[in-house]
Protein backbone atom coordinates (compact mmCIF):
# COMPACT_ATOMS: atom_id res chain seq x y z
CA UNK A 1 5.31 4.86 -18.15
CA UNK A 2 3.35 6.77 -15.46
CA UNK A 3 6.03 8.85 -14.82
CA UNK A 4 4.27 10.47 -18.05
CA UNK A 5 1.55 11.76 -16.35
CA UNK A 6 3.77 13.25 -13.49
CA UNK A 7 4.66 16.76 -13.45
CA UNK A 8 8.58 16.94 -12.72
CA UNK A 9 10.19 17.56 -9.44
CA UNK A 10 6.59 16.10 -8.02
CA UNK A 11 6.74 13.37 -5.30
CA UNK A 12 5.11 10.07 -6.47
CA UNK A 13 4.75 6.75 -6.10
CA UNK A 14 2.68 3.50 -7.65
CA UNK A 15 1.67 0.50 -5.47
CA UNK A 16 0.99 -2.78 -8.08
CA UNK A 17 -0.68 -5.13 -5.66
CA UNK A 18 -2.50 -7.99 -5.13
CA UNK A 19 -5.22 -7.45 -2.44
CA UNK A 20 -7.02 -10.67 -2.19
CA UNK A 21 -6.78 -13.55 0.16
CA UNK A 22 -7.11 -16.75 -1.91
CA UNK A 23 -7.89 -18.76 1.44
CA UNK A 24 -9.29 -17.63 4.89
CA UNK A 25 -6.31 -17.78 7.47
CA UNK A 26 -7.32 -16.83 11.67
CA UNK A 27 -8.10 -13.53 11.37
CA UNK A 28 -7.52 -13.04 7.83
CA UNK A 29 -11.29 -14.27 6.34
CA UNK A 30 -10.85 -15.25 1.98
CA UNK A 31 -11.49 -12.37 0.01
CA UNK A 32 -10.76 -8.33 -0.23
CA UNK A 33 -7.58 -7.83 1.89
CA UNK A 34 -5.91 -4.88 3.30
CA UNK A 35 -2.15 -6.24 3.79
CA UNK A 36 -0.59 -3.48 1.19
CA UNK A 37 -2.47 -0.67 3.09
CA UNK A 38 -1.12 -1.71 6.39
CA UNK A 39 2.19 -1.66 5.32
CA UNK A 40 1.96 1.74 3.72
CA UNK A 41 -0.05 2.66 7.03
CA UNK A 42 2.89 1.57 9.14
CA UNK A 43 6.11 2.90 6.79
CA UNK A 44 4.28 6.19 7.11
CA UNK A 45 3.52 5.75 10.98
CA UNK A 46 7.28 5.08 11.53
CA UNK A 47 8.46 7.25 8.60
CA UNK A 48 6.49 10.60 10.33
CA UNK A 49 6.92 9.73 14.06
CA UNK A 50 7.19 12.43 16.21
CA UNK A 51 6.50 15.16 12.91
């Protein structure tokens, strides 16, 4: 449905994530978490090399 609220031929996209660590992990503490972000951060990184 967001597509709605989109004008046409206009780039877009919608992350749906879950950023919360349920348990602490080394270097990964329980709570807020970044994981999506770093993946976007790193498909753009490679996506855009060299640009």
């Amino acid at each position: 449905y967001l597509q709605e609220f989109v004008e046409p031929g206009i780039p877009w996209a919608h992350l749906d994530v879950m950023a919360w660590n349920p348990r602490a992990r080394p270097g990964r503490p329980e709570g807020a978490e970044a994981q999506t972000l770093r993946a976007v951060y790193g498909y753009i990184e490679q996506r855009f090399a060299g640009a």
